[in-house]
C-alpha atoms as a PDB file:
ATOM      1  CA  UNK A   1       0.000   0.000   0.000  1.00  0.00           C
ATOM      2  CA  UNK A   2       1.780   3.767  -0.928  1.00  0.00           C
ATOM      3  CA  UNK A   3      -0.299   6.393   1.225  1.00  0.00           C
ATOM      4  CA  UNK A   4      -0.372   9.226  -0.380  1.00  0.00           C
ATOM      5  CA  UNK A   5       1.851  11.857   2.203  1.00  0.00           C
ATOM      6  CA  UNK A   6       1.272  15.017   4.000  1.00  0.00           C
ATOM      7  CA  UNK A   7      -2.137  16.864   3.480  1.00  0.00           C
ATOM      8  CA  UNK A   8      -4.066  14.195   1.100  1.00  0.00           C
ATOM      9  CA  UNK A   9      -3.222  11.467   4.208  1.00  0.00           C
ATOM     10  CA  UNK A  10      -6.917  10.999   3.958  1.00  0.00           C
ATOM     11  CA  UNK A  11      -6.758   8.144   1.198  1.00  0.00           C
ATOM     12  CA  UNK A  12      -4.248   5.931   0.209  1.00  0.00           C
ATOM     13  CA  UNK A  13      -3.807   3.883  -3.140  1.00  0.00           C
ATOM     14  CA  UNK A  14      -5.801   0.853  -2.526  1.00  0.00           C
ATOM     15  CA  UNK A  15      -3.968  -2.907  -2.178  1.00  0.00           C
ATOM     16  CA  UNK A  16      -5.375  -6.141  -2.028  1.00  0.00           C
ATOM     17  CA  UNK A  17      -4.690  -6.122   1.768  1.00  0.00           C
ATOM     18  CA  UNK A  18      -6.820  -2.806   2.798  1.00  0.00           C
ATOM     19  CA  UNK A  19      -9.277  -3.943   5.307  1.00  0.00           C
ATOM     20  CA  UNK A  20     -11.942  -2.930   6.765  1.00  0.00           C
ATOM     21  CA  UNK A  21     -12.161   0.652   4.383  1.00  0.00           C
ATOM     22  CA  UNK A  22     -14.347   1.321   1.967  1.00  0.00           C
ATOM     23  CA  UNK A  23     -12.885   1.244  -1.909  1.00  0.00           C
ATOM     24  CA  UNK A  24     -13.868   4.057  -4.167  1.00  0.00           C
ATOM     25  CA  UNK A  25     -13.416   3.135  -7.667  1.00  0.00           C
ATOM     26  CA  UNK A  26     -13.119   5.647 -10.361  1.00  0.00           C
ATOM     27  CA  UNK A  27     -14.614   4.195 -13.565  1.00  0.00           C
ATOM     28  CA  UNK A  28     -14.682   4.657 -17.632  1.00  0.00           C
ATOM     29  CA  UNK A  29     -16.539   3.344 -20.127  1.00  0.00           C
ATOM     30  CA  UNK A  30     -14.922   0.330 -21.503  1.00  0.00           C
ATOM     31  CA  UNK A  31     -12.040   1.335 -24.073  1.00  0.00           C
ATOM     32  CA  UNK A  32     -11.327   4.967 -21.981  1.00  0.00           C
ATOM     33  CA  UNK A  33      -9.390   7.134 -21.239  1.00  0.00           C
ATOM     34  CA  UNK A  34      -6.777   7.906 -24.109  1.00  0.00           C
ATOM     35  CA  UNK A  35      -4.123   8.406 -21.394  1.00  0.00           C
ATOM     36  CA  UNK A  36      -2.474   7.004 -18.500  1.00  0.00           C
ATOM     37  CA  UNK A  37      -4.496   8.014 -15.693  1.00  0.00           C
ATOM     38  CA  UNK A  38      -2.719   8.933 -12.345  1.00  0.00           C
ATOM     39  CA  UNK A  39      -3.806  11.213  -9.621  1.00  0.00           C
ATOM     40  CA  UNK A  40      -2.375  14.092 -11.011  1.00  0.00           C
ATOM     41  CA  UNK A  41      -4.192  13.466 -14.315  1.00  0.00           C
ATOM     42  CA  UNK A  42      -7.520  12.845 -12.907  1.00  0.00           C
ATOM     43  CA  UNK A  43      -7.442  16.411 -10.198  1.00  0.00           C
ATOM     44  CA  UNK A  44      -6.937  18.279 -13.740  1.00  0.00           C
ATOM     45  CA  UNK A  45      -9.870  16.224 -15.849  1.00  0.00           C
ATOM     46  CA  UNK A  46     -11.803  17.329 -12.761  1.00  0.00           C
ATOM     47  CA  UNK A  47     -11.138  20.932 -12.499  1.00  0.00           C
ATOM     48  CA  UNK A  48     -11.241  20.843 -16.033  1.00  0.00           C
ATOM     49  CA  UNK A  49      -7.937  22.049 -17.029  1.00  0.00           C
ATOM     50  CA  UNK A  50      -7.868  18.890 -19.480  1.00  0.00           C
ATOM     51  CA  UNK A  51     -10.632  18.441 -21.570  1.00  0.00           C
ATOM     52  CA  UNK A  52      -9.467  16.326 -24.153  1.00  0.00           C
ATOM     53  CA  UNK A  53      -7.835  12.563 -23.735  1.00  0.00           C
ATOM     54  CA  UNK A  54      -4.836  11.793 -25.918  1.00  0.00           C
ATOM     55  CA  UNK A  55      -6.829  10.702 -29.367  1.00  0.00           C
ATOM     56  CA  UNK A  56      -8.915  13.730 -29.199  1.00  0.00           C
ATOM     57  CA  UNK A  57     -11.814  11.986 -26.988  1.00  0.00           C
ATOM     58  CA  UNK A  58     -13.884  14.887 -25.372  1.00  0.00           C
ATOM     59  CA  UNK A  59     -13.466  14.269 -21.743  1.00  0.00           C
ATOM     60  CA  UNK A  60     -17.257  14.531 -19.359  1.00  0.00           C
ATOM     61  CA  UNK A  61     -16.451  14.111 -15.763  1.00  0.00           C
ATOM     62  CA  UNK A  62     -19.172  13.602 -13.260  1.00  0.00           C
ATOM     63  CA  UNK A  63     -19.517  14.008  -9.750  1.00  0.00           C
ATOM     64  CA  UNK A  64     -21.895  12.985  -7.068  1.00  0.00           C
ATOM     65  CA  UNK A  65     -24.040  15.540  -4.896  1.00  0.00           C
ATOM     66  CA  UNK A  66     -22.141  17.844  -2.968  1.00  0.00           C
ATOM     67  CA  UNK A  67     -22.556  16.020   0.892  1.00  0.00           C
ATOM     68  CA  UNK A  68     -21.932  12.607  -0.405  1.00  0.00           C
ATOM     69  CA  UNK A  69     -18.429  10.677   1.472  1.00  0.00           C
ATOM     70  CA  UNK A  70     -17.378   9.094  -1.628  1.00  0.00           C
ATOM     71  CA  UNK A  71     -17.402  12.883  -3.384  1.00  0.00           C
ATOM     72  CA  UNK A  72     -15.630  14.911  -0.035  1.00  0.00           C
ATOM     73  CA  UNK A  73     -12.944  12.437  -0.200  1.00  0.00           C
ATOM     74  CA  UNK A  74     -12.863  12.428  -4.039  1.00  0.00           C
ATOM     75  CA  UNK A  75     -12.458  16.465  -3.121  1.00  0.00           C
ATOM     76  CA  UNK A  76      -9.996  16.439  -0.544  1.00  0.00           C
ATOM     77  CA  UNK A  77      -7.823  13.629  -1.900  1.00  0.00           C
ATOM     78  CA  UNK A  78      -7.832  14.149  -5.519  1.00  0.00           C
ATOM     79  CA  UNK A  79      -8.379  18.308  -6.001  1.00  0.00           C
ATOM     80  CA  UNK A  80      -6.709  18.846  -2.574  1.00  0.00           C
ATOM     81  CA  UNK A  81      -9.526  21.185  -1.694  1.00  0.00           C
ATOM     82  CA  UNK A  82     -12.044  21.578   1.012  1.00  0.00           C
ATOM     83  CA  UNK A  83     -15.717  22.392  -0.400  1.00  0.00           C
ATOM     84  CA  UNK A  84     -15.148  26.298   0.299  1.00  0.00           C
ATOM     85  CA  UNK A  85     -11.770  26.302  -1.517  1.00  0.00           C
ATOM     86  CA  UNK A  86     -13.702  24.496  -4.176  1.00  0.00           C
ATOM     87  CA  UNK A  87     -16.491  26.865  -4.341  1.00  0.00           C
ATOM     88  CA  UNK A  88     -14.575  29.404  -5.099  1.00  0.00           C
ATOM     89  CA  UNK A  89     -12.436  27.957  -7.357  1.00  0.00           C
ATOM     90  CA  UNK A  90     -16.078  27.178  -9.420  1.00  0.00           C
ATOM     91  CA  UNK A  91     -16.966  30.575  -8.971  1.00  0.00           C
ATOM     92  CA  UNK A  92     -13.813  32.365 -10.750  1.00  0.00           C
ATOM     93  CA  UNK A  93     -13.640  29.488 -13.026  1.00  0.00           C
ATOM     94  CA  UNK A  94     -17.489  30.407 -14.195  1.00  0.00           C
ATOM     95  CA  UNK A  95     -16.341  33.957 -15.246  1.00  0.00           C
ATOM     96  CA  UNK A  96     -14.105  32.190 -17.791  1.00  0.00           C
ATOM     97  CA  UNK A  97     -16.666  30.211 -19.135  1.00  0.00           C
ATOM     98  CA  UNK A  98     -16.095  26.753 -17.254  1.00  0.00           C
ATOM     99  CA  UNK A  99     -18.981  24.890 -15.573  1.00  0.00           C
ATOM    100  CA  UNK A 100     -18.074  22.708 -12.588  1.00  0.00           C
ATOM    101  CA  UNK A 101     -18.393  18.458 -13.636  1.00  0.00           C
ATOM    102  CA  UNK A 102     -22.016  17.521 -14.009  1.00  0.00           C
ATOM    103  CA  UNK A 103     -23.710  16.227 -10.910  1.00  0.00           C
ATOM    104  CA  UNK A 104     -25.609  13.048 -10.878  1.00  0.00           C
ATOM    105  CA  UNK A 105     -28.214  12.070  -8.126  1.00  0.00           C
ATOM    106  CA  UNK A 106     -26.989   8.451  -7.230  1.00  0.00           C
ATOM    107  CA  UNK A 107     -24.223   5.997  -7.905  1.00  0.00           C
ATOM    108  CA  UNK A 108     -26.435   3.691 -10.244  1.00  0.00           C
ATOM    109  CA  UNK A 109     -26.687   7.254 -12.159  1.00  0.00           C
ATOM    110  CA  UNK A 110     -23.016   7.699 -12.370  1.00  0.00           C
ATOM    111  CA  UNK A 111     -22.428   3.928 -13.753  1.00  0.00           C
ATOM    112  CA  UNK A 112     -25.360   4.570 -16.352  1.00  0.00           C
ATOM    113  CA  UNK A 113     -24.331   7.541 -17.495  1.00  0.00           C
ATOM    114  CA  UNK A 114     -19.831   6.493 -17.329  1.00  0.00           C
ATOM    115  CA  UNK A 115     -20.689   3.508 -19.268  1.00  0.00           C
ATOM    116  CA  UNK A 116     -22.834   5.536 -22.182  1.00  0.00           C
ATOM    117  CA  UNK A 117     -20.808   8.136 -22.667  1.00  0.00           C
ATOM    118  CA  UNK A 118     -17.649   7.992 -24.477  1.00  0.00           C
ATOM    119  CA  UNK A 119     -14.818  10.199 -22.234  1.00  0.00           C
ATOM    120  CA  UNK A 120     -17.143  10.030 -18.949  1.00  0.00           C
ATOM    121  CA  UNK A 121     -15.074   9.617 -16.045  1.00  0.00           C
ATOM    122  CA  UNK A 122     -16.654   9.028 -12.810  1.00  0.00           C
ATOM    123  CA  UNK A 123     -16.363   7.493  -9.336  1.00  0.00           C
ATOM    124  CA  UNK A 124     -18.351   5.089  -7.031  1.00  0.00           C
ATOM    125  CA  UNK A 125     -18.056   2.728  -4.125  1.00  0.00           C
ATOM    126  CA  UNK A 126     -15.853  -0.476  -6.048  1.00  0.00           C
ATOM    127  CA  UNK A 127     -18.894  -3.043  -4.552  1.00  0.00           C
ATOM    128  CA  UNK A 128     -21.308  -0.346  -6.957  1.00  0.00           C
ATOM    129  CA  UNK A 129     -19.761  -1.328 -10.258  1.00  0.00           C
ATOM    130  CA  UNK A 130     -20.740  -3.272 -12.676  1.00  0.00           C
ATOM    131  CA  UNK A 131     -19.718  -4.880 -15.669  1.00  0.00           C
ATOM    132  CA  UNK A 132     -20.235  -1.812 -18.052  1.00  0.00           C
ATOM    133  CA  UNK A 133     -17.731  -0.027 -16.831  1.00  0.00           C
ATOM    134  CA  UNK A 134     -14.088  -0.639 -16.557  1.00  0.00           C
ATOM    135  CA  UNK A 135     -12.158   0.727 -13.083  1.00  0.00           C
ATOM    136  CA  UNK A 136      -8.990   2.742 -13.856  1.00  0.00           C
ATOM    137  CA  UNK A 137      -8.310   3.547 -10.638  1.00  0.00           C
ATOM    138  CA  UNK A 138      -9.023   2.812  -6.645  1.00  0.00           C
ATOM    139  CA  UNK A 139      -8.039   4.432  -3.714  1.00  0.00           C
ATOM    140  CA  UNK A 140      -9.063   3.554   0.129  1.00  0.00           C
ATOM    141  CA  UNK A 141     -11.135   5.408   2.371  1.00  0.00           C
ATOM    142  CA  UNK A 142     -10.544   4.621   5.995  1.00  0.00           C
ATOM    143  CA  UNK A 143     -13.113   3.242   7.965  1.00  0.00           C
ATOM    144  CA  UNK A 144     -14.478   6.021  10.175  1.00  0.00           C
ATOM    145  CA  UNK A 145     -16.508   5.445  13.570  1.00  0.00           C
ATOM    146  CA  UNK A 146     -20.163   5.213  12.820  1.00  0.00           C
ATOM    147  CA  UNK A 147     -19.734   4.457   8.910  1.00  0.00           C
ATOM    148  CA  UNK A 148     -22.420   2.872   7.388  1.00  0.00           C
ATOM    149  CA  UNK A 149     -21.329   0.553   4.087  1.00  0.00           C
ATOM    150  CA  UNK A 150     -22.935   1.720   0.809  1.00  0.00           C
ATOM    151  CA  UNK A 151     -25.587   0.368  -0.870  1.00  0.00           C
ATOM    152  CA  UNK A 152     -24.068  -2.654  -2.778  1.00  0.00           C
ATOM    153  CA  UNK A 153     -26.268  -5.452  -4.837  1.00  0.00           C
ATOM    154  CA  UNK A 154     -25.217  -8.149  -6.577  1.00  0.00           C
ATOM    155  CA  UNK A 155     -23.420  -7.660  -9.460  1.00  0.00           C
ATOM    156  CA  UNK A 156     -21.409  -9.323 -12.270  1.00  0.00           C
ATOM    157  CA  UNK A 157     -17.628  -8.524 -11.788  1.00  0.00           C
ATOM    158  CA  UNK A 158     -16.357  -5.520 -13.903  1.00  0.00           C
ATOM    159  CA  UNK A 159     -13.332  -5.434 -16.199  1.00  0.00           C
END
């Protein structure tokens, strides 16, 4: 397991051995990106400083609602933001004409929508995907006191 140091100690790069922590998986549609997707990669596709893959693919990232877990740690990991610092970030980057990712209601929305849209990048709980998406990436979120497990039905296995 490599945690990731200093201020984004919140996740860590997720290992068969992580225990007892729930895995957020951060999903294409099958065949996608155009790229090698790294942290780094994935906190600019997000504040949309890169909206094109490397053949050209028009790049859609999605987020969940605002007070989810799965999209504060996606925020504070990833962007390396709180949701104020975010805010405002949105707010100056409106003036330029940038709109913030699209927000979907529910992770069953997120898959849906990842695994129709060519470039749609998104991010779940790992036990919410499916087989119509493909997982590029997963990173840990510690177990915290009171925590209740998402939402997870059977499913095939995805790629």
């Amino acid at each position: 397991m490599v945690a990731d140091a200093g201020r984004r100690g919140l996740l860590v790069f997720a290992h068969a051995s992580v225990a007892a922590s729930l895995q957020l998986a951060i999903i294409t549609a099958p065949g996608a990106p155009g790229f090698k997707l790294d942290s780094n990669t994935l906190r600019n596709v997000y504040l949309k400083k890169i909206f094109l893959d490397d053949r050209g693919q028009r790049l859609t990232p999605v987020n969940l609602p605002s007070r989810t877990r799965l999209r504060g740690a996606l925020t504070r990991a990833i962007l390396h933001m709180d949701d104020n610092q975010l805010q405002d970030y949105w707010d100056k980057q409106y003036f330029q004409g940038v709109s913030p990712p699209y927000v979907l209601a529910s992770p069953d929305a997120v898959v849906q929508f990842v695994a129709k849209t060519p470039g749609a990048l998104g991010y779940v709980a790992a036990c919410q995907v499916d087989a119509s998406v493909c997982v590029v990436m997963t990173l840990a979120l510690p177990a915290r006191p009171g925590d209740q497990p998402p939402a997870c039905p059977s499913r095939p296995a995805a790629h």
